[in-house]
PDB file of N, CA and C in Angstrom:
ATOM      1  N   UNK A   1      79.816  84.056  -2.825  1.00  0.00           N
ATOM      2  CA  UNK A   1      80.240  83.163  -1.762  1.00  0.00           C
ATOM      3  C   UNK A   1      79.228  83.184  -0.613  1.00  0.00           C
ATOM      4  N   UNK A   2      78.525  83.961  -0.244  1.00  0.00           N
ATOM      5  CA  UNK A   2      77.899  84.599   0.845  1.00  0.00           C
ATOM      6  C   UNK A   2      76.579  83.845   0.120  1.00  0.00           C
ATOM      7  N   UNK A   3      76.171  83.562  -1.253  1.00  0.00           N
ATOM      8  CA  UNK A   3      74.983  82.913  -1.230  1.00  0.00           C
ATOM      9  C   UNK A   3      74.921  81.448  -0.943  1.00  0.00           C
ATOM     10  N   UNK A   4      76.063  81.176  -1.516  1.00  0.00           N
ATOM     11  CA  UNK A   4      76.408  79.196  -0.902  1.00  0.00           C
ATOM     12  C   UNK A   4      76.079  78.780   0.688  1.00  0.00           C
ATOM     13  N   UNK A   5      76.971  79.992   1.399  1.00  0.00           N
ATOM     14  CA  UNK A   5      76.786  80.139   2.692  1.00  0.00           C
ATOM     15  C   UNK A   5      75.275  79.709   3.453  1.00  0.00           C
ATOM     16  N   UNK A   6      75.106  80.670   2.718  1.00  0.00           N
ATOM     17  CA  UNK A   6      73.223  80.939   3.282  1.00  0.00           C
ATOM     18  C   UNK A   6      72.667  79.689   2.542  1.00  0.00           C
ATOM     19  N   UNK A   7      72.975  79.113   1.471  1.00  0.00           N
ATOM     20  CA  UNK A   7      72.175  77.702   1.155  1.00  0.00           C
ATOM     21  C   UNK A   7      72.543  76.428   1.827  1.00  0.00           C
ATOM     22  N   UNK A   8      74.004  76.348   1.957  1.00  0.00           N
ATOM     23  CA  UNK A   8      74.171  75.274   3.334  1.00  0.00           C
ATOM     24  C   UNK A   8      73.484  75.317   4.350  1.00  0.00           C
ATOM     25  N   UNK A   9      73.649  76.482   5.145  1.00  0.00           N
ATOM     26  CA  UNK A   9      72.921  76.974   6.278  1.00  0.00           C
ATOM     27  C   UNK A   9      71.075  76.473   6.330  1.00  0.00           C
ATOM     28  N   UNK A  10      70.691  76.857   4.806  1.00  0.00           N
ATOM     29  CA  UNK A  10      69.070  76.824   4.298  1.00  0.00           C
ATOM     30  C   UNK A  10      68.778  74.981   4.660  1.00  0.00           C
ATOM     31  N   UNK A  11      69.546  74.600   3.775  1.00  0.00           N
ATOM     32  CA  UNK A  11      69.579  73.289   4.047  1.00  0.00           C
ATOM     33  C   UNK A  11      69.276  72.199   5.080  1.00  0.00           C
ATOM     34  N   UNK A  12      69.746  72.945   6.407  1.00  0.00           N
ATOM     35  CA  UNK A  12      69.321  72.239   7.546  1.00  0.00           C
ATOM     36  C   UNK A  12      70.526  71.162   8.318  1.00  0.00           C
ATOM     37  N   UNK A  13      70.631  70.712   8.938  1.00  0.00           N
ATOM     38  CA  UNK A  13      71.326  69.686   9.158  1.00  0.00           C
ATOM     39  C   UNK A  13      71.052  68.210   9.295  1.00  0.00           C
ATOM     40  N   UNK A  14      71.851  67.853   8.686  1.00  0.00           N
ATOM     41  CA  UNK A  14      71.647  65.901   8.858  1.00  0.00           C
ATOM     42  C   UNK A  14      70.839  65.609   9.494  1.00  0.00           C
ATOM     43  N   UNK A  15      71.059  65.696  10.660  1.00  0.00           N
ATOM     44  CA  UNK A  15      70.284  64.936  12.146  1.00  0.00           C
ATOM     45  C   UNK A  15      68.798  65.325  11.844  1.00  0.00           C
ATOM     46  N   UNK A  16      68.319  66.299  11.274  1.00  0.00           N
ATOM     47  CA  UNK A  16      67.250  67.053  11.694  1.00  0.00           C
ATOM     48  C   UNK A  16      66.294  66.597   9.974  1.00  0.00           C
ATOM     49  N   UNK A  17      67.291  66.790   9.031  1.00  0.00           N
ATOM     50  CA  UNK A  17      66.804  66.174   7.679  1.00  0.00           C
ATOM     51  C   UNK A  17      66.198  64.913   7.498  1.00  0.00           C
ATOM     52  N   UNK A  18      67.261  64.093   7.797  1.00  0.00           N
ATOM     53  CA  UNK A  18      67.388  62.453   7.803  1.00  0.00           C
ATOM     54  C   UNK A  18      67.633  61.737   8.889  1.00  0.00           C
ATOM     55  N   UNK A  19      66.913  62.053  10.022  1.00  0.00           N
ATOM     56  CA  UNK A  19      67.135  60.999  11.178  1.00  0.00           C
ATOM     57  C   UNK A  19      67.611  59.795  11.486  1.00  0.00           C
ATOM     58  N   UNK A  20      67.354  59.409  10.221  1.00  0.00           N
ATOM     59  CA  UNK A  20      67.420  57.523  10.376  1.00  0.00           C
ATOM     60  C   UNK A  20      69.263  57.288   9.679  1.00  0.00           C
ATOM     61  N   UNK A  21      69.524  58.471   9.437  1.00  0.00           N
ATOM     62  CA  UNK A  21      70.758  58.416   8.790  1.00  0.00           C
ATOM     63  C   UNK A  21      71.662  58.388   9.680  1.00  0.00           C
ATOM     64  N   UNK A  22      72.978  57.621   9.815  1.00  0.00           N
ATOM     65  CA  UNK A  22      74.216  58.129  10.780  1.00  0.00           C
ATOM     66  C   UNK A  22      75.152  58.494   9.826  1.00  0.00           C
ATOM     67  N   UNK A  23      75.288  58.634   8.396  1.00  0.00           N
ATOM     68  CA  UNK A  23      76.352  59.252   7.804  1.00  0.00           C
ATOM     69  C   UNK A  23      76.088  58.963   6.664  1.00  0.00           C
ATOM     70  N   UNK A  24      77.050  59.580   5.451  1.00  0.00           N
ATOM     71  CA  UNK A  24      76.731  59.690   4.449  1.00  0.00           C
ATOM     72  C   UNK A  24      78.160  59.978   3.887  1.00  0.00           C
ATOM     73  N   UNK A  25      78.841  58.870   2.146  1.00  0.00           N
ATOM     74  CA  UNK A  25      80.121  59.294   1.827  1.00  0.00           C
ATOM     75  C   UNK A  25      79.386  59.120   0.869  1.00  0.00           C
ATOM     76  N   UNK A  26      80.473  60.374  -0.176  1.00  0.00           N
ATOM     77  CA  UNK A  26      79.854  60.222  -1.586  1.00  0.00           C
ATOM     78  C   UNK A  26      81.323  60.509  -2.244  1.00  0.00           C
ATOM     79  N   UNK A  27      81.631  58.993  -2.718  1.00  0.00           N
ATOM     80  CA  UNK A  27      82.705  59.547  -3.799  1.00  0.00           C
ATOM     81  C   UNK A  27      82.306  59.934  -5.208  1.00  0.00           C
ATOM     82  N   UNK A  28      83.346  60.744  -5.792  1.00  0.00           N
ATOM     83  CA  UNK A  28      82.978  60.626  -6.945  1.00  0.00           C
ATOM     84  C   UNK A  28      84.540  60.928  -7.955  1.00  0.00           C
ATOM     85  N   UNK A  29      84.197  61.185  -9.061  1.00  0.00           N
ATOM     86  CA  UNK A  29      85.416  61.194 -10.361  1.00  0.00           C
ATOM     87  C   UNK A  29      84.997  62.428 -11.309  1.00  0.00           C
ATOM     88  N   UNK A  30      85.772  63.441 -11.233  1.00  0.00           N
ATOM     89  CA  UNK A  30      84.988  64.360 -11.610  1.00  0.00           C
ATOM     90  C   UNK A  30      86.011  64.249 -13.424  1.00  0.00           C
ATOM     91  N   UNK A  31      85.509  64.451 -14.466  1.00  0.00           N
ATOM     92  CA  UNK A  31      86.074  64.370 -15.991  1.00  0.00           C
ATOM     93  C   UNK A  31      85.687  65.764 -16.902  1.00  0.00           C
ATOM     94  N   UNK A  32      86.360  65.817 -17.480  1.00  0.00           N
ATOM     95  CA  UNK A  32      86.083  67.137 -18.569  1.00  0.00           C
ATOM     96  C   UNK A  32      86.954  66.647 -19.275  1.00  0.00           C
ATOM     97  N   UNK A  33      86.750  67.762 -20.392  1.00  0.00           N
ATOM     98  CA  UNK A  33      87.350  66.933 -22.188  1.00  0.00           C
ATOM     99  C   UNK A  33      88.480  67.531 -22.610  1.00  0.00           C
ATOM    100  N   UNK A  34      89.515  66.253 -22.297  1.00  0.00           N
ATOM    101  CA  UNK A  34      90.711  66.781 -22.635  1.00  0.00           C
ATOM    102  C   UNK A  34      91.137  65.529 -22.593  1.00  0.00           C
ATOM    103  N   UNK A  35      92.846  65.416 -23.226  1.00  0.00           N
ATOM    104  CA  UNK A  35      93.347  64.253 -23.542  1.00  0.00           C
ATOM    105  C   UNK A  35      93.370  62.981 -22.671  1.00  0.00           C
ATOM    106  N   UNK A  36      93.586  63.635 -20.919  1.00  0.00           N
ATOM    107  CA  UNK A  36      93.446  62.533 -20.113  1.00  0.00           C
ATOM    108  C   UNK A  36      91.954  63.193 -19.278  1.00  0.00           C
ATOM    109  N   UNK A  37      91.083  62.203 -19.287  1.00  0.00           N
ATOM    110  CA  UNK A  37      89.575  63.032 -19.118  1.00  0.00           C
ATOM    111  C   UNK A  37      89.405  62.872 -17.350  1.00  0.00           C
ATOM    112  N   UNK A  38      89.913  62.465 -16.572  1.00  0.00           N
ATOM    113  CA  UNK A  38      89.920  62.481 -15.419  1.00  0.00           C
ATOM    114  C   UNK A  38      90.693  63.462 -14.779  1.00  0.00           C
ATOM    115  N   UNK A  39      89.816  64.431 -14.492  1.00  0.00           N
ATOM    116  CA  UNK A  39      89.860  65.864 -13.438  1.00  0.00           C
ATOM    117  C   UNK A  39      90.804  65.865 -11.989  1.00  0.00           C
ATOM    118  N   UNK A  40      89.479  65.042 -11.617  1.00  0.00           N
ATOM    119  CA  UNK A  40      90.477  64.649 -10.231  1.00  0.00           C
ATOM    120  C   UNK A  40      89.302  63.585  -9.693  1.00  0.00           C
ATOM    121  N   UNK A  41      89.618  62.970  -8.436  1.00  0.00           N
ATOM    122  CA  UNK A  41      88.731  62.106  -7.174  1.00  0.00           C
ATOM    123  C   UNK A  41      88.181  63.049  -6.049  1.00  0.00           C
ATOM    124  N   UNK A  42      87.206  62.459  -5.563  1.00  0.00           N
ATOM    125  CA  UNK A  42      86.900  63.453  -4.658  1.00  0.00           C
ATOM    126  C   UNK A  42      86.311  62.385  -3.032  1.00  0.00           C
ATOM    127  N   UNK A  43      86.198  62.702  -2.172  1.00  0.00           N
ATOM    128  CA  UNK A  43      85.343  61.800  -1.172  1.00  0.00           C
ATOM    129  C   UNK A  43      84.708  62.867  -0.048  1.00  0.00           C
ATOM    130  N   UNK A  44      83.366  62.616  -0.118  1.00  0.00           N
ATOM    131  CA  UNK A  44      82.778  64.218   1.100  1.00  0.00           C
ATOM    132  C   UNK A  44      81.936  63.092   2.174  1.00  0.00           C
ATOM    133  N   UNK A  45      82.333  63.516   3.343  1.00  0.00           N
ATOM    134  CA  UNK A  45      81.867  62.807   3.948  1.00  0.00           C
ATOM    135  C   UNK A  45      80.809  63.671   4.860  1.00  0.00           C
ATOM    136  N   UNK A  46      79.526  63.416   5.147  1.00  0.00           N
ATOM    137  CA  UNK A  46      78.067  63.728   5.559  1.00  0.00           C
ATOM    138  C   UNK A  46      78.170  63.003   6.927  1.00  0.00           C
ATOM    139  N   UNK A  47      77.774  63.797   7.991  1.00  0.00           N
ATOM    140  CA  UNK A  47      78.225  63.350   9.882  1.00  0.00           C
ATOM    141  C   UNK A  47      76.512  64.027   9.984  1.00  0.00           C
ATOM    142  N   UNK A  48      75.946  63.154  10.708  1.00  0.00           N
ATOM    143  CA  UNK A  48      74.500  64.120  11.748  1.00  0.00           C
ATOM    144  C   UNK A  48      74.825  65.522  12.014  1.00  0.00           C
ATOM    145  N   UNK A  49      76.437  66.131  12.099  1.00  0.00           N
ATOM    146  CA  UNK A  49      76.158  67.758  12.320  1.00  0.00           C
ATOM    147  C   UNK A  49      76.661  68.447  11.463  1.00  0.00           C
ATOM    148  N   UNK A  50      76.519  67.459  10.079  1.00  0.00           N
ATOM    149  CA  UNK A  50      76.942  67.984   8.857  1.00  0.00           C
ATOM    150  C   UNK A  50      75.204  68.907   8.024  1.00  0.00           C
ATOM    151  N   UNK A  51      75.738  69.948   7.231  1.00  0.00           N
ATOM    152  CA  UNK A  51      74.893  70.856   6.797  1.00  0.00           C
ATOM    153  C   UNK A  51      73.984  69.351   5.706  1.00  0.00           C
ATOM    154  N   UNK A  52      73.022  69.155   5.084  1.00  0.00           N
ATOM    155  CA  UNK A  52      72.238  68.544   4.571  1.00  0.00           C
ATOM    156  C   UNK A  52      72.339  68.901   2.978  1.00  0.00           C
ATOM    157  N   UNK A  53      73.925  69.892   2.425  1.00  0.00           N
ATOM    158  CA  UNK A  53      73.760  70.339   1.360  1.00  0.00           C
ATOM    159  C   UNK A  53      74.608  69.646   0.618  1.00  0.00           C
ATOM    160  N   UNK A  54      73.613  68.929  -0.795  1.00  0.00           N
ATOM    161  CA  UNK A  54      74.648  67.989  -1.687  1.00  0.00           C
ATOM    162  C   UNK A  54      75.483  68.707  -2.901  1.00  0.00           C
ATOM    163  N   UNK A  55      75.233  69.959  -2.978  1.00  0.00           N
ATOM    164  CA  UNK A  55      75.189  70.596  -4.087  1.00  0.00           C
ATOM    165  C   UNK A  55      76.687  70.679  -4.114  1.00  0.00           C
ATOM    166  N   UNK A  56      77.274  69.760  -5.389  1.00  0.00           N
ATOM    167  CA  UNK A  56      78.756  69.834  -5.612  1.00  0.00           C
ATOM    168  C   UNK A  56      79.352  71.345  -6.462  1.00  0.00           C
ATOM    169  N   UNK A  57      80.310  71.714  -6.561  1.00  0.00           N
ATOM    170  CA  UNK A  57      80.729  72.335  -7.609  1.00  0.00           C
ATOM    171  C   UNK A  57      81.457  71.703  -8.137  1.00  0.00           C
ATOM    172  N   UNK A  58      81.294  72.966  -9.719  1.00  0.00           N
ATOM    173  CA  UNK A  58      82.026  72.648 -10.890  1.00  0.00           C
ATOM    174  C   UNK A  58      83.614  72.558 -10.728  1.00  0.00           C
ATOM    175  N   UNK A  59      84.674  71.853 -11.162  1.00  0.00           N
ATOM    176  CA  UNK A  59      85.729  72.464 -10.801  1.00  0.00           C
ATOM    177  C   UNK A  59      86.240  72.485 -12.264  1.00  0.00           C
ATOM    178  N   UNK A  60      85.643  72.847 -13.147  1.00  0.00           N
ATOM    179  CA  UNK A  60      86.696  73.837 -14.121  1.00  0.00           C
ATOM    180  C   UNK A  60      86.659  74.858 -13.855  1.00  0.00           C
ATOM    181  N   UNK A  61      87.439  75.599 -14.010  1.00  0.00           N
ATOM    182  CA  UNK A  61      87.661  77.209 -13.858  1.00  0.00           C
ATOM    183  C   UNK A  61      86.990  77.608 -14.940  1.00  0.00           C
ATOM    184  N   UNK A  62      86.028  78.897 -14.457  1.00  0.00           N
ATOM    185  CA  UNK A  62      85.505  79.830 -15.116  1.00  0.00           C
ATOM    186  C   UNK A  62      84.013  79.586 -15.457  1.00  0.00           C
ATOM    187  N   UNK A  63      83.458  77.897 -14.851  1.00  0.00           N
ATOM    188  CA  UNK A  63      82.644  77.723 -14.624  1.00  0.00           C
ATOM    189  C   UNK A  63      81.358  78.483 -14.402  1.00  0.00           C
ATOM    190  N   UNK A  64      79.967  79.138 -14.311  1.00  0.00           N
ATOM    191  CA  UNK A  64      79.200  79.795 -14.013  1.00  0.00           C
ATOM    192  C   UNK A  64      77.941  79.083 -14.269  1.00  0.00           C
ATOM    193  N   UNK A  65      77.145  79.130 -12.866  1.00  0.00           N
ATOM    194  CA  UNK A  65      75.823  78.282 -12.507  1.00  0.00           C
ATOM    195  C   UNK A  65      75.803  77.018 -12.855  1.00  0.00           C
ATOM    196  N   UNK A  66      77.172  76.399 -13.262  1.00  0.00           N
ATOM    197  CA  UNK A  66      77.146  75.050 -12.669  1.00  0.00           C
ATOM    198  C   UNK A  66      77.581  74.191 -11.437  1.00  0.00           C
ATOM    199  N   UNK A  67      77.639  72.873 -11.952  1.00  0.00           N
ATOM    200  CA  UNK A  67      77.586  71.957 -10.729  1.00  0.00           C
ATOM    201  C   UNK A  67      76.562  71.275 -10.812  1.00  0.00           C
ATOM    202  N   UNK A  68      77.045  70.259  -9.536  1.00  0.00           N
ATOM    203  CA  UNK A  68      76.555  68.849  -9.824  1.00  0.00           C
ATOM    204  C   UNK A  68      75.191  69.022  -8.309  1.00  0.00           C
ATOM    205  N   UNK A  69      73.949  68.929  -8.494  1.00  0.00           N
ATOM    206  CA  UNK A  69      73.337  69.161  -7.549  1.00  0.00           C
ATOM    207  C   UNK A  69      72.806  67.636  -6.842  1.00  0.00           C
ATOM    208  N   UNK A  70      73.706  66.930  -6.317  1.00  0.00           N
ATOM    209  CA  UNK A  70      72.571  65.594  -6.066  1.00  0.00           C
ATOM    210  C   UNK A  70      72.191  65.425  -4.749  1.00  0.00           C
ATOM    211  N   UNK A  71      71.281  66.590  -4.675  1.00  0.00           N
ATOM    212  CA  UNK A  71      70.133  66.475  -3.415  1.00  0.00           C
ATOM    213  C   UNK A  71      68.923  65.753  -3.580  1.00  0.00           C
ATOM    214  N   UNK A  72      68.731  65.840  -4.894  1.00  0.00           N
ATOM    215  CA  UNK A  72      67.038  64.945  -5.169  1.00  0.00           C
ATOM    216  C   UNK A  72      67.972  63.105  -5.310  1.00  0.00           C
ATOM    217  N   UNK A  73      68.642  62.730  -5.745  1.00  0.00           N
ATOM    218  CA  UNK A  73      69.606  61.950  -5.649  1.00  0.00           C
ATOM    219  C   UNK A  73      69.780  61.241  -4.459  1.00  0.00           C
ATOM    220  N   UNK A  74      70.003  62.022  -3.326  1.00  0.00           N
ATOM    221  CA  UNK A  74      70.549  61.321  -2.600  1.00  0.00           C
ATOM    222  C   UNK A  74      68.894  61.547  -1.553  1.00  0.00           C
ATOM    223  N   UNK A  75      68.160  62.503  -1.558  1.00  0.00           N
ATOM    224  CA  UNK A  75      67.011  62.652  -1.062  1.00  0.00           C
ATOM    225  C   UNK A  75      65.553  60.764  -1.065  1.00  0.00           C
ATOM    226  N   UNK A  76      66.122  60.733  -2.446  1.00  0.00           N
ATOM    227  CA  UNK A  76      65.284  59.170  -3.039  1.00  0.00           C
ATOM    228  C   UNK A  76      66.029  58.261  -3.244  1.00  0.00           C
ATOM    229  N   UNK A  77      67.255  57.911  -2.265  1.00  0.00           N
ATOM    230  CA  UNK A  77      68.261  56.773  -2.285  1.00  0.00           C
ATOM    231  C   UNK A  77      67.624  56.721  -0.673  1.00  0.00           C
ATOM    232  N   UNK A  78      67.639  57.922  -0.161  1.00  0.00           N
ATOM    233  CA  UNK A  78      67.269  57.683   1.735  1.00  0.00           C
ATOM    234  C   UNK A  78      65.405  57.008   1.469  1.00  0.00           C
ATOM    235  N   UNK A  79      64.575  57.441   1.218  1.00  0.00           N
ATOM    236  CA  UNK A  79      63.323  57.522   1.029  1.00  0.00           C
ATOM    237  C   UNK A  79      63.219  56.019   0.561  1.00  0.00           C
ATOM    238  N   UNK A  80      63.994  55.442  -0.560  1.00  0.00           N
ATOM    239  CA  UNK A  80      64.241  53.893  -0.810  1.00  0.00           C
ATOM    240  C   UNK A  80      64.445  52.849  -0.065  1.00  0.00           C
ATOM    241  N   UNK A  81      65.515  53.641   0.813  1.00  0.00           N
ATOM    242  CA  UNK A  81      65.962  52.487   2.131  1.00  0.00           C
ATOM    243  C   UNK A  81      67.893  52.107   1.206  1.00  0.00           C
ATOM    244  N   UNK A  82      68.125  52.714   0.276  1.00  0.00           N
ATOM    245  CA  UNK A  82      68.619  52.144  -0.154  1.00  0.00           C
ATOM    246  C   UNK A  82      70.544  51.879   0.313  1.00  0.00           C
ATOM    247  N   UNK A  83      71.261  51.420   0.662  1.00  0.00           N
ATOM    248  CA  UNK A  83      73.042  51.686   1.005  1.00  0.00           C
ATOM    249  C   UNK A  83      73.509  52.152  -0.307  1.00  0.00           C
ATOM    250  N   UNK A  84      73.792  51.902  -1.081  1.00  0.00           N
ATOM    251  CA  UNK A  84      74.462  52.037  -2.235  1.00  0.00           C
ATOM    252  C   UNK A  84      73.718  52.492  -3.703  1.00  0.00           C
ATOM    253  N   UNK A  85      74.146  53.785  -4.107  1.00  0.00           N
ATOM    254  CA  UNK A  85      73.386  54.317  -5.247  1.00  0.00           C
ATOM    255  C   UNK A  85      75.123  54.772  -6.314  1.00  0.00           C
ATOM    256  N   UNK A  86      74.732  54.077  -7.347  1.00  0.00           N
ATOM    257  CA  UNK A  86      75.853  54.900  -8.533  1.00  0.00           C
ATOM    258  C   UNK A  86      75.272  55.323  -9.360  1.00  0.00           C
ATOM    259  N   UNK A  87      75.768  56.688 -10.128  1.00  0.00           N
ATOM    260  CA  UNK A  87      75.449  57.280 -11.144  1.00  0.00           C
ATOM    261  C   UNK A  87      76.123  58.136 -12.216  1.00  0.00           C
ATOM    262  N   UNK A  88      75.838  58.998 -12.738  1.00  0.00           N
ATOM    263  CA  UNK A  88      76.411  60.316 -13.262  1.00  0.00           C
ATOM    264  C   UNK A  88      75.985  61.515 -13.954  1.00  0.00           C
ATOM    265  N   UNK A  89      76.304  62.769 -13.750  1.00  0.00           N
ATOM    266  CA  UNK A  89      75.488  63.952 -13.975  1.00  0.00           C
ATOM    267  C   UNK A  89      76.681  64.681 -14.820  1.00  0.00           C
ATOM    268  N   UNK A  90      75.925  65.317 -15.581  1.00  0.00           N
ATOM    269  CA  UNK A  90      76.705  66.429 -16.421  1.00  0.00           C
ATOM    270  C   UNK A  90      76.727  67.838 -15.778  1.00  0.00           C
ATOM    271  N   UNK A  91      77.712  68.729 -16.352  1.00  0.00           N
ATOM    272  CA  UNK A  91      77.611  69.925 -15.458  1.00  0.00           C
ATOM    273  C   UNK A  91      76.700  70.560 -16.743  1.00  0.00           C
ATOM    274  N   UNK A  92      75.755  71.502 -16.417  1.00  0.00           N
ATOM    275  CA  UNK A  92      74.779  72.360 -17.016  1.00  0.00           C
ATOM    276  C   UNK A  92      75.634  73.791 -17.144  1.00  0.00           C
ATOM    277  N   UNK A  93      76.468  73.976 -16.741  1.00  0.00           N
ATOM    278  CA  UNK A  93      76.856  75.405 -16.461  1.00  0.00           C
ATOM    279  C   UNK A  93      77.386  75.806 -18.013  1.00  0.00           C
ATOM    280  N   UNK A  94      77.871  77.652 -17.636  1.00  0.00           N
ATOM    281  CA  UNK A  94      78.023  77.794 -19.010  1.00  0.00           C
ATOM    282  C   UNK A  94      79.668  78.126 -18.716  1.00  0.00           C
ATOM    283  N   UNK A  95      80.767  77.728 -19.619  1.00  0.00           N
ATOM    284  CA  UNK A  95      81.870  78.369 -19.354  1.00  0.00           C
ATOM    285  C   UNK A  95      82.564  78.771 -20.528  1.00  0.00           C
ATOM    286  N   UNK A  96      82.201  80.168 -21.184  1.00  0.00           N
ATOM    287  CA  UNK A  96      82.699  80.826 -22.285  1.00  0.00           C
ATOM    288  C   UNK A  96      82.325  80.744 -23.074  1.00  0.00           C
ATOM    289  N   UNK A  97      83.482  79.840 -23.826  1.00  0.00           N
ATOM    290  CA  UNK A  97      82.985  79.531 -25.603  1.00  0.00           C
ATOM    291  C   UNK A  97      82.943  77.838 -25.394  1.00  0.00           C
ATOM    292  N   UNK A  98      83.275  77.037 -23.952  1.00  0.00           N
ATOM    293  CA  UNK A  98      82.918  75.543 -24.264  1.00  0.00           C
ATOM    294  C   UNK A  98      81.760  75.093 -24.172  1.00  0.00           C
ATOM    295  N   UNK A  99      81.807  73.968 -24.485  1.00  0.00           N
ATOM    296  CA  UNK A  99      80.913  73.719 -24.683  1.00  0.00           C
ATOM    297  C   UNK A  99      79.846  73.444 -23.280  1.00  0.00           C
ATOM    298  N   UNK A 100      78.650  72.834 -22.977  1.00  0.00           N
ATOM    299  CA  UNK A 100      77.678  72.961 -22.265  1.00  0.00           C
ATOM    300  C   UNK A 100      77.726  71.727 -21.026  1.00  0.00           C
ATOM    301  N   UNK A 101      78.493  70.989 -22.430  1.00  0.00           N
ATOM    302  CA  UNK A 101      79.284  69.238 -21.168  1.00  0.00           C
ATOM    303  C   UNK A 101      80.278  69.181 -21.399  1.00  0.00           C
ATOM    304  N   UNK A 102      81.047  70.388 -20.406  1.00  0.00           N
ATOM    305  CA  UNK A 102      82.411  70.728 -20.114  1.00  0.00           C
ATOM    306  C   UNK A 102      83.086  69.653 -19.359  1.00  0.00           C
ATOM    307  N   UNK A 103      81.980  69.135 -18.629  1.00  0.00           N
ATOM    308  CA  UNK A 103      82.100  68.443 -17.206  1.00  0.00           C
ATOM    309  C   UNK A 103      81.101  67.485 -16.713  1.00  0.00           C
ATOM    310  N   UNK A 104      81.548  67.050 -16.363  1.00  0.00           N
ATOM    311  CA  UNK A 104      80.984  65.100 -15.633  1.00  0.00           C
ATOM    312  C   UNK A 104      81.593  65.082 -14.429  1.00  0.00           C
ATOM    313  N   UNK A 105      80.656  64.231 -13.735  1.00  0.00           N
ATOM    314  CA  UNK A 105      81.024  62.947 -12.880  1.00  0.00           C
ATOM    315  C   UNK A 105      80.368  61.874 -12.842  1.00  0.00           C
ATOM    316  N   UNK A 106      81.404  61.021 -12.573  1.00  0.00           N
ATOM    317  CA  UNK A 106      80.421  59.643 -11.955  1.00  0.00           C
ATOM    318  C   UNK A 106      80.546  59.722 -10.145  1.00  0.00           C
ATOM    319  N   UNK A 107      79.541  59.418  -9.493  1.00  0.00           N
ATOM    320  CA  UNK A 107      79.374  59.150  -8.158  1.00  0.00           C
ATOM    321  C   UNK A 107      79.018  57.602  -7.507  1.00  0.00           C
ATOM    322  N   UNK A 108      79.426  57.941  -6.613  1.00  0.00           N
ATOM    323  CA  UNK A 108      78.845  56.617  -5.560  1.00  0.00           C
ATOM    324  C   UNK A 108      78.654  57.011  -4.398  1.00  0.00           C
ATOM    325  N   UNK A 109      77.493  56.797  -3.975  1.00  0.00           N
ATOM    326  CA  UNK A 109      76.929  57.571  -2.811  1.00  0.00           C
ATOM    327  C   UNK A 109      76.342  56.090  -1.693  1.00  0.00           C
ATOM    328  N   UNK A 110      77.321  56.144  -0.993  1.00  0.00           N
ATOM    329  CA  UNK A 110      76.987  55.242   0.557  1.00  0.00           C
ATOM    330  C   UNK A 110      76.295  56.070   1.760  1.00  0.00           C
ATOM    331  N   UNK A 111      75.232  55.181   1.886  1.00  0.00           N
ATOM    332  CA  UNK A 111      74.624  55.781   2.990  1.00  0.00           C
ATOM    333  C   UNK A 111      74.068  54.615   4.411  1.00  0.00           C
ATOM    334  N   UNK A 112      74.781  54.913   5.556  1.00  0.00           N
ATOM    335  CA  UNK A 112      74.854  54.107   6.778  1.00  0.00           C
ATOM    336  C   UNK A 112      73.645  54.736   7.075  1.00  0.00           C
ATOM    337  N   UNK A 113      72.580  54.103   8.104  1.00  0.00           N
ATOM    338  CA  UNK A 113      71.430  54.439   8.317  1.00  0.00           C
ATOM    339  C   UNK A 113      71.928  53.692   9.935  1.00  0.00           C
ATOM    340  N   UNK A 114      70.859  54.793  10.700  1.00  0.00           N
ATOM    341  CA  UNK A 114      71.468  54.320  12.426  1.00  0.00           C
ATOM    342  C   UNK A 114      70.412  52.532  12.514  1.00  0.00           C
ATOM    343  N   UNK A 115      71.176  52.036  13.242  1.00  0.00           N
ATOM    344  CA  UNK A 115      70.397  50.548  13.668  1.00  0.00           C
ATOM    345  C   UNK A 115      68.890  50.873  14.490  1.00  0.00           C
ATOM    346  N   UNK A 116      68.408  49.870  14.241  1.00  0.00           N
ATOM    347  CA  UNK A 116      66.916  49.650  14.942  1.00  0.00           C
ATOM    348  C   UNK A 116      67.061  49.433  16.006  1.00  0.00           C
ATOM    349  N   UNK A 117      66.679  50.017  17.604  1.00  0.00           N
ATOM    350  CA  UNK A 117      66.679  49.215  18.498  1.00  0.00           C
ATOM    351  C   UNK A 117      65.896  48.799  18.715  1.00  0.00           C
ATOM    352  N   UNK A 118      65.671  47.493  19.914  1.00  0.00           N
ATOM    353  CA  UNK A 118      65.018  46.600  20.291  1.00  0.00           C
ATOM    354  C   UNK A 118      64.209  46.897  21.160  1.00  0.00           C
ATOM    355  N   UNK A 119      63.097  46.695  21.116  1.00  0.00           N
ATOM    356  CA  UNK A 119      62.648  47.059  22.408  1.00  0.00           C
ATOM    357  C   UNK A 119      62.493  46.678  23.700  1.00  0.00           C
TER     358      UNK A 119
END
């Protein structure tokens, strides 16, 4: 727990990362394999004095070194110029005896960028 800590922290904050940014929501749908494949919904919302860290977790239980990391993701959606990015990532992690794509999501990642002023 104490290493997550210190990687939010590592991360930096919004304001200081992405200047041109005023916020950042990223929904997503998290699925694993079972009869009804939808996990749960999720919505995280990113403020200028929010930590700069995208790195989701896994939420199956028993999960280990996974999760959904979309910092390079959302790093080259800002760098694009872009509002609206959808996608989806598999979880890499290992959990027991399942298998390796225990776990999914799909995302949608909105990003408000502050206005230009005039001079």
């Amino acid at each position: 727990m104490e290493l997550k800590k210190q990687a939010r922290v590592a991360a930096g904050l919004m304001s200081d990362r992405f200047p041109k940014v005023s916020g950042i929501v990223i929904h997503m749908t998290y699925f694993h394999k079972a009869e009804n494949p939808v996990l749960m919904e999720r919505t995280v919302n990113f403020f200028p004095t929010s930590n700069a860290y995208f790195n989701m977790e896994c939420m199956i239980k028993g999960c280990e070194e996974g999760g959904f990391d979309l910092t390079r993701v959302v790093k080259k959606q800002i760098k694009d110029n872009k509002k609206v990015l959808k996608g989806k990532l598999v979880c890499k992690g290992k959990n027991g005896e399942s298998s390796a794509e225990h776990s999914s999501i799909a995302y949608e990642i909105n990003v408000k960028y502050n206005r230009k002023r005039s001079k």
